[in-house]
N, C-alpha and C. Protein backbone atom coordinates (compact mmCIF):
# COMPACT_ATOMS: atom_id res chain seq x y z
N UNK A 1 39.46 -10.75 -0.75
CA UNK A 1 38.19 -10.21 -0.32
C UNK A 1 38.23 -9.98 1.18
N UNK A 2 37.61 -8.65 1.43
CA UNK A 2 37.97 -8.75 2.68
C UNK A 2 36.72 -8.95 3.42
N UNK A 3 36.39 -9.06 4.66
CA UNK A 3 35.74 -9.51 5.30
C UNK A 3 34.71 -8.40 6.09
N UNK A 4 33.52 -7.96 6.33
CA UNK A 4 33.12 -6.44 6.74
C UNK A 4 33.20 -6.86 8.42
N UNK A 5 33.84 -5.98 9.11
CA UNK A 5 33.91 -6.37 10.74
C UNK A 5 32.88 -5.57 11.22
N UNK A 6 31.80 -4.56 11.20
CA UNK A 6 30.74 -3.88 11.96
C UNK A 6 29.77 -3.95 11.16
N UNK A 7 28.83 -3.98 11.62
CA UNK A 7 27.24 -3.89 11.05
C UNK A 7 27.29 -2.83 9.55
N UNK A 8 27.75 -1.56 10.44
CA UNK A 8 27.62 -0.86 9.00
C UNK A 8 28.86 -1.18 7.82
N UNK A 9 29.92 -1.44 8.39
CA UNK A 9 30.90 -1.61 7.00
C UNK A 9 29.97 -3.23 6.39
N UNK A 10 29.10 -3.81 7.07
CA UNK A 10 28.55 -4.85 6.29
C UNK A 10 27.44 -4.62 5.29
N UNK A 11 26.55 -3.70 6.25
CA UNK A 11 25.02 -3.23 5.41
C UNK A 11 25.85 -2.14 4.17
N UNK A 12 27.14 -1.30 3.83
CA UNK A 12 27.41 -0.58 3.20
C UNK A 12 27.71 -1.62 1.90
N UNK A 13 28.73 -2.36 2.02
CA UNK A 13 28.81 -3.85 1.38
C UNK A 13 27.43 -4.60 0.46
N UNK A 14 26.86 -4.91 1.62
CA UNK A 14 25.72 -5.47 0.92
C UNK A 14 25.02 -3.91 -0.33
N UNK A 15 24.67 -2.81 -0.17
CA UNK A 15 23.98 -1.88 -0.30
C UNK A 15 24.96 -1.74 -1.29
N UNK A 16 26.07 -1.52 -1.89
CA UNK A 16 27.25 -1.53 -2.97
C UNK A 16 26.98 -2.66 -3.76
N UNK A 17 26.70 -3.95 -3.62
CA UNK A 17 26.84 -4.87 -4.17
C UNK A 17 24.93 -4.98 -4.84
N UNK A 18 24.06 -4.73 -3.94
CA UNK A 18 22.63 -4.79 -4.51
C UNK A 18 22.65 -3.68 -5.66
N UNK A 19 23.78 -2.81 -5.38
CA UNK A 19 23.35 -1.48 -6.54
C UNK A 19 24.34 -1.72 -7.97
N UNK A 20 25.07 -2.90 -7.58
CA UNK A 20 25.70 -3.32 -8.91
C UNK A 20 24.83 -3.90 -9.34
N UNK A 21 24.68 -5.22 -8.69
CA UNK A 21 22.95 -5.89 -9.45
C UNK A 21 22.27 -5.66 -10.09
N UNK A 22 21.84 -4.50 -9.60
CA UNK A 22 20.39 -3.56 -10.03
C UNK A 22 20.98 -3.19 -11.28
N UNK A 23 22.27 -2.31 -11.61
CA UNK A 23 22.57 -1.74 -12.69
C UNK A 23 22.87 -2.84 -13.64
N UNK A 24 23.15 -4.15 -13.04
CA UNK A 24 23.54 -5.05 -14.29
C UNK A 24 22.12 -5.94 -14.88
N UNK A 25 21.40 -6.07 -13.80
CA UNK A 25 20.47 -6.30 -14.67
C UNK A 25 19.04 -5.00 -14.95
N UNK A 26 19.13 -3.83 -15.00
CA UNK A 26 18.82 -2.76 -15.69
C UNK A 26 19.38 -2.99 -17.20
N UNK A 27 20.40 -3.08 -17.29
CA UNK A 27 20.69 -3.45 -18.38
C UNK A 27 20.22 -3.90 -19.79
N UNK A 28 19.70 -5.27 -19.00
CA UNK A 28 18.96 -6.44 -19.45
C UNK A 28 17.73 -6.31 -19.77
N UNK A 29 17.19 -5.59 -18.74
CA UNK A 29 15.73 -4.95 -18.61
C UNK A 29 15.25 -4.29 -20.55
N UNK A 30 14.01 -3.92 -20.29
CA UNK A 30 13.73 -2.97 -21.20
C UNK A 30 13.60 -2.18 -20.40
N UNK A 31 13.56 -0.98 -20.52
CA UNK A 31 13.69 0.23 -18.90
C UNK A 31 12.60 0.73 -19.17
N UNK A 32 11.69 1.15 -20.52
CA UNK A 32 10.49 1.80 -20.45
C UNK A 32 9.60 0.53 -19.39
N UNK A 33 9.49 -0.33 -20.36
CA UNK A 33 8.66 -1.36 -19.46
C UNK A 33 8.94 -1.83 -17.85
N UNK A 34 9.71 -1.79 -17.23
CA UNK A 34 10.28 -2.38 -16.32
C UNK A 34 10.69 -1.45 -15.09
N UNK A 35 10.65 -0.22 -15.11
CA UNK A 35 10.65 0.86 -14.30
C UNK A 35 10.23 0.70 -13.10
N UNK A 36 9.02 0.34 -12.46
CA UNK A 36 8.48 -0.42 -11.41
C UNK A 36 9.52 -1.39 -10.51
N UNK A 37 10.55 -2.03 -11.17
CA UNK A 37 11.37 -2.66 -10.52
C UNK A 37 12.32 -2.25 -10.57
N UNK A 38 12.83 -1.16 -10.42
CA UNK A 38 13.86 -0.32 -10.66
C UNK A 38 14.31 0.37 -9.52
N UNK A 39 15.30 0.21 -8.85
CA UNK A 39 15.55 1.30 -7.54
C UNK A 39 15.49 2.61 -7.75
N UNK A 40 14.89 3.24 -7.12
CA UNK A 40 14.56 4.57 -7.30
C UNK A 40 15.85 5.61 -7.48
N UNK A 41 17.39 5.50 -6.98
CA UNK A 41 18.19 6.33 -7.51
C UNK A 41 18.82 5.79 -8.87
N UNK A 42 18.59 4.49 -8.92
CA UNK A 42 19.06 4.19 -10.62
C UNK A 42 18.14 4.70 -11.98
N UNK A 43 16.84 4.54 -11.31
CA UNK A 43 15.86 5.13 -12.15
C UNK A 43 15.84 6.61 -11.89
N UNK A 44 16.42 7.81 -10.92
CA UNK A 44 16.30 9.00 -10.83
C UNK A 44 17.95 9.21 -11.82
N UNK A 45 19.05 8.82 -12.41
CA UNK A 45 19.98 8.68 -12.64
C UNK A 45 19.65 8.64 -13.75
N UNK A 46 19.07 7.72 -14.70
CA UNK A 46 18.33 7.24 -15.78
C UNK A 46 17.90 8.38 -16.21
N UNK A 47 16.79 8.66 -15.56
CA UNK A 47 15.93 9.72 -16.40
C UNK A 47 16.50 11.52 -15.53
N UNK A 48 17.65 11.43 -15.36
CA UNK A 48 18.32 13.02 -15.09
C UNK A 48 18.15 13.78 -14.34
N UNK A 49 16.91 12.75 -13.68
CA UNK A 49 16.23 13.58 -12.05
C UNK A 49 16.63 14.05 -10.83
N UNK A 50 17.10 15.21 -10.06
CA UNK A 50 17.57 15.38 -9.04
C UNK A 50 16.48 14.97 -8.00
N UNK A 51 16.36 14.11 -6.82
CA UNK A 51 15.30 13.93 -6.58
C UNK A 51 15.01 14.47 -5.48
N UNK A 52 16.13 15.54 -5.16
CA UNK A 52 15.47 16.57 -4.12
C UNK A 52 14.64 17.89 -4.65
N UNK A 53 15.34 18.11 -5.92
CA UNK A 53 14.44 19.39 -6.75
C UNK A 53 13.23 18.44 -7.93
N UNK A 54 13.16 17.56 -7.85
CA UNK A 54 12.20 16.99 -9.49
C UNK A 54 12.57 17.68 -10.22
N UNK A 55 11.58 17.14 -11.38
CA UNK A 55 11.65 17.73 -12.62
C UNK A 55 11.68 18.83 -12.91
N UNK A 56 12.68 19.81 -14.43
CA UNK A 56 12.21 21.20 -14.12
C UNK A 56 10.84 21.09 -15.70
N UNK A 57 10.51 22.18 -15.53
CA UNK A 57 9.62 22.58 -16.55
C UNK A 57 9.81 21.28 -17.93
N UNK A 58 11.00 22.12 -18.82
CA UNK A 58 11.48 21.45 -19.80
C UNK A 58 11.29 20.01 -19.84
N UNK A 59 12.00 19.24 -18.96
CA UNK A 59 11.66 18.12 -18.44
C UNK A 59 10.68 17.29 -18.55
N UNK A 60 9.80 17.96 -18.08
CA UNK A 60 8.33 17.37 -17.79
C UNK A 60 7.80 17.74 -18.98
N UNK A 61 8.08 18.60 -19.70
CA UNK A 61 7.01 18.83 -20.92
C UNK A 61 7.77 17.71 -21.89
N UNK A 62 9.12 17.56 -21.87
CA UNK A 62 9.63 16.40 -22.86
C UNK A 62 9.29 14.64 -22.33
N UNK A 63 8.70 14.48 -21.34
CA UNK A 63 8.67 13.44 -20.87
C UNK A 63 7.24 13.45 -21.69
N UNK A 64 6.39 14.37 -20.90
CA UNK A 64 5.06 14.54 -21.80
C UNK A 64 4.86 14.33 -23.36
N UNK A 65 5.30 15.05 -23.57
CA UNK A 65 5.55 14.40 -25.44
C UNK A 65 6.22 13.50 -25.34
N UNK A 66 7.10 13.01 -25.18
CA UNK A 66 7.89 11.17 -25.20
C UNK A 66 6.91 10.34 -25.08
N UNK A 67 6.44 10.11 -23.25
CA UNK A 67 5.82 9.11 -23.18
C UNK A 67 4.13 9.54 -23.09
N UNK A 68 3.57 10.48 -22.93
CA UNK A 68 2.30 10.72 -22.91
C UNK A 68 1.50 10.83 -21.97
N UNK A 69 0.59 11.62 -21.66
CA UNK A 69 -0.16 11.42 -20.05
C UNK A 69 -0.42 10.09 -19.12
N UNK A 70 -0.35 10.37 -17.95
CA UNK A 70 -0.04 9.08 -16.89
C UNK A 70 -1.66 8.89 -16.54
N UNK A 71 -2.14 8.30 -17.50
CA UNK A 71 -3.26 7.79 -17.36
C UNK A 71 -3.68 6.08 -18.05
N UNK A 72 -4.76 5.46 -17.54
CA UNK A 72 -5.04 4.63 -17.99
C UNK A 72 -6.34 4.81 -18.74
N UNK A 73 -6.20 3.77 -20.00
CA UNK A 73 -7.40 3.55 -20.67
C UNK A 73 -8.58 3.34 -19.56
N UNK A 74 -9.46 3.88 -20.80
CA UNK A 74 -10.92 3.12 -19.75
C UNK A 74 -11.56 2.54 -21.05
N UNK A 75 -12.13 1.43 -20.64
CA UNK A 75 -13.11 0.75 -21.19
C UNK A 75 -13.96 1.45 -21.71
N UNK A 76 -14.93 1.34 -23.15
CA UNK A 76 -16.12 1.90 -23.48
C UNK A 76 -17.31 1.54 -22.86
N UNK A 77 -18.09 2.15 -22.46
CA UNK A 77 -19.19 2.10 -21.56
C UNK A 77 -19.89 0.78 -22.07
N UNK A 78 -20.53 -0.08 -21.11
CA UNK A 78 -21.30 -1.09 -21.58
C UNK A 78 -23.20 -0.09 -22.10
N UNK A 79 -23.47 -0.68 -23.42
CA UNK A 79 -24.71 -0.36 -23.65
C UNK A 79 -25.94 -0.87 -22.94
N UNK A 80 -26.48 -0.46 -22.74
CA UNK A 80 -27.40 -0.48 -21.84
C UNK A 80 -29.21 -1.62 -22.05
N UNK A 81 -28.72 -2.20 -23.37
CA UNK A 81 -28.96 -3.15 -23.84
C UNK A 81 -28.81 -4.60 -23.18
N UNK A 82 -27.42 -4.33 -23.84
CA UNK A 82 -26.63 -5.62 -22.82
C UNK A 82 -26.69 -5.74 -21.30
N UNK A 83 -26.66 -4.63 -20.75
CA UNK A 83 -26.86 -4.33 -19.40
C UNK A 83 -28.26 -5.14 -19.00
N UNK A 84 -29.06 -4.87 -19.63
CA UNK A 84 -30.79 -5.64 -19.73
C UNK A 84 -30.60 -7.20 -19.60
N UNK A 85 -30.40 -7.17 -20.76
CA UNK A 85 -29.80 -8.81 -20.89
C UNK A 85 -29.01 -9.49 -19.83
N UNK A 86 -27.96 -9.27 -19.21
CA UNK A 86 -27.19 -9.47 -18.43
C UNK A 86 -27.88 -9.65 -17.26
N UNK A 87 -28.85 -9.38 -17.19
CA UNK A 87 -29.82 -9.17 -16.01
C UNK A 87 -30.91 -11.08 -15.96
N UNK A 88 -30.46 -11.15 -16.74
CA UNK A 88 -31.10 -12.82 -17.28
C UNK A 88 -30.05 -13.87 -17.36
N UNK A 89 -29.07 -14.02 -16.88
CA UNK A 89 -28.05 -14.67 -16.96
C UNK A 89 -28.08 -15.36 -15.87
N UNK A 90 -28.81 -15.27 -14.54
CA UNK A 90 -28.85 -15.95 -13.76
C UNK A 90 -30.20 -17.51 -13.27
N UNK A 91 -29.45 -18.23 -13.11
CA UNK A 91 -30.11 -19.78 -13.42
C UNK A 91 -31.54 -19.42 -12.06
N UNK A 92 -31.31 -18.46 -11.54
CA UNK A 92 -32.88 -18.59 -10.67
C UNK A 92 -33.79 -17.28 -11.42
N UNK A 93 -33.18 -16.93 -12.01
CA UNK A 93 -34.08 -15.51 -13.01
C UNK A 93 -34.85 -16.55 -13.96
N UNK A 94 -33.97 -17.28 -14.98
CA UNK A 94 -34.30 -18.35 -15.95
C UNK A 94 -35.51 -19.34 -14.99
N UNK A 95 -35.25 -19.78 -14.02
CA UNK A 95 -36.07 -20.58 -13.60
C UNK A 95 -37.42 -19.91 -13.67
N UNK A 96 -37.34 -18.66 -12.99
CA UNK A 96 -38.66 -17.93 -12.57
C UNK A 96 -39.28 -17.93 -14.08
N UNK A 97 -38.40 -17.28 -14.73
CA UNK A 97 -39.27 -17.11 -16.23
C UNK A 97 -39.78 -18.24 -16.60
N UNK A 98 -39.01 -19.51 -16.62
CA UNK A 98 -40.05 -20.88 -17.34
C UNK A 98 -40.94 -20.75 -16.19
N UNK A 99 -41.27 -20.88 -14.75
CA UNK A 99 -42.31 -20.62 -14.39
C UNK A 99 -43.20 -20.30 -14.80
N UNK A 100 -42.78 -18.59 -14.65
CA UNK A 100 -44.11 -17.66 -15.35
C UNK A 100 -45.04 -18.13 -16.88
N UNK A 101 -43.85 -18.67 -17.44
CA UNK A 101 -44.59 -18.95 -18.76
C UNK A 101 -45.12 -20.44 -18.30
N UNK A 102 -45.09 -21.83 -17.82
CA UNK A 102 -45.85 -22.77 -17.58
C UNK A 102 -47.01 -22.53 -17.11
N UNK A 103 -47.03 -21.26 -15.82
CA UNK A 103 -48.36 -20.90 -15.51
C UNK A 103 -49.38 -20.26 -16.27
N UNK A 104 -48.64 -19.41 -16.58
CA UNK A 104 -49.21 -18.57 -18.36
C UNK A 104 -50.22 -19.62 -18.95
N UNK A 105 -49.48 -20.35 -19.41
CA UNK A 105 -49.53 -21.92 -20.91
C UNK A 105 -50.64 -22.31 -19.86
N UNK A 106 -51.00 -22.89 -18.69
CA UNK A 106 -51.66 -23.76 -18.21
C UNK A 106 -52.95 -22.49 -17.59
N UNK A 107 -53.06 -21.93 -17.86
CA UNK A 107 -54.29 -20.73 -17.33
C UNK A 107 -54.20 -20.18 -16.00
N UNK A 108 -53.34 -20.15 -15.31
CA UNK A 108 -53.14 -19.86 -14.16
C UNK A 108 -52.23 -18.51 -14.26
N UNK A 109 -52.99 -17.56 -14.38
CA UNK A 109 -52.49 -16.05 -14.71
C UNK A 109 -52.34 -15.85 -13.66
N UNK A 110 -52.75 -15.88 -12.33
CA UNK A 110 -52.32 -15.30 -11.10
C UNK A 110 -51.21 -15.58 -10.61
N UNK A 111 -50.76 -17.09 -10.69
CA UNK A 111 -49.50 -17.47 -10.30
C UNK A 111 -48.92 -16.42 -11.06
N UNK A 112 -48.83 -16.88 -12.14
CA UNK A 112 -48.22 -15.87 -13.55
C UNK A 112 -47.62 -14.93 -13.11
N UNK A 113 -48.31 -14.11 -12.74
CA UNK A 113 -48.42 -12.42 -12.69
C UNK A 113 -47.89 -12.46 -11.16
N UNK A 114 -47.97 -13.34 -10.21
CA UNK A 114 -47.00 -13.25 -9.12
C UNK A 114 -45.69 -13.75 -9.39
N UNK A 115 -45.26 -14.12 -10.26
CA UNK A 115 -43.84 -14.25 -10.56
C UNK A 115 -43.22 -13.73 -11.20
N UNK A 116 -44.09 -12.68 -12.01
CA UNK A 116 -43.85 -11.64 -12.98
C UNK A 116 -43.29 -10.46 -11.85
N UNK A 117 -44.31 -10.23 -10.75
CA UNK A 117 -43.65 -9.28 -9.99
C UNK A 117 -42.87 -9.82 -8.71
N UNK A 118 -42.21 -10.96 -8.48
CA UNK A 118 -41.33 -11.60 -8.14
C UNK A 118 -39.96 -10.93 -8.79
């Protein structure tokens, strides 16, 4: 083994040896899932990409049918029900309400009705 004597015959070394790595454990990887950790010329290599021209047409329309638009799910809208409700979940909302209703129960509608619009 030989030994690197200048900065760059060292960083070339190291940069040879991280790109064996990468390819050996690519390997290992599942590559759909795992792409994100993937060096970008092993993954442009992978999927046939020149990455000074991208994708051509063909390409992109077969990636499109393969893997499918680069979007994320969205959640279904919360109903607006629940939304109401959710609105009572808090321990000083709850408080106010047994309020309102003790004052209610005991004849004192004014308190009442000021905690109602509280």
């Amino acid at each position: 083994v030989r030994i690197p004597e200048t900065p760059s015959e060292h960083l070339e070394n190291s940069t040879r040896i991280k790109a064996e790595i990468l390819r050996a454990e690519t390997k290992k990887l599942n590559f759909v899932d795992d792409r994100a950790h993937i060096d970008l010329h092993l993954l442009a290599g992978e999927l046939k990409v020149d990455l000074g021209k991208g994708l051509s047409s063909e390409q992109a329309r077969n990636l499109l049918r393969e893997y499918g638009r680069n979007e994320l799910e969205s959640d279904p809208p919360t109903p607006i029900w629940k939304l109401f409700l959710d609105q009572f979940n808090d321990i000083l909302v709850l408080l106010l309400i047994a309020a309102c209703i003790i004052s209610m129960a005991l004849g004192q509608y004014a308190a009442g009705t000021t905690i109602v619009i509280i």
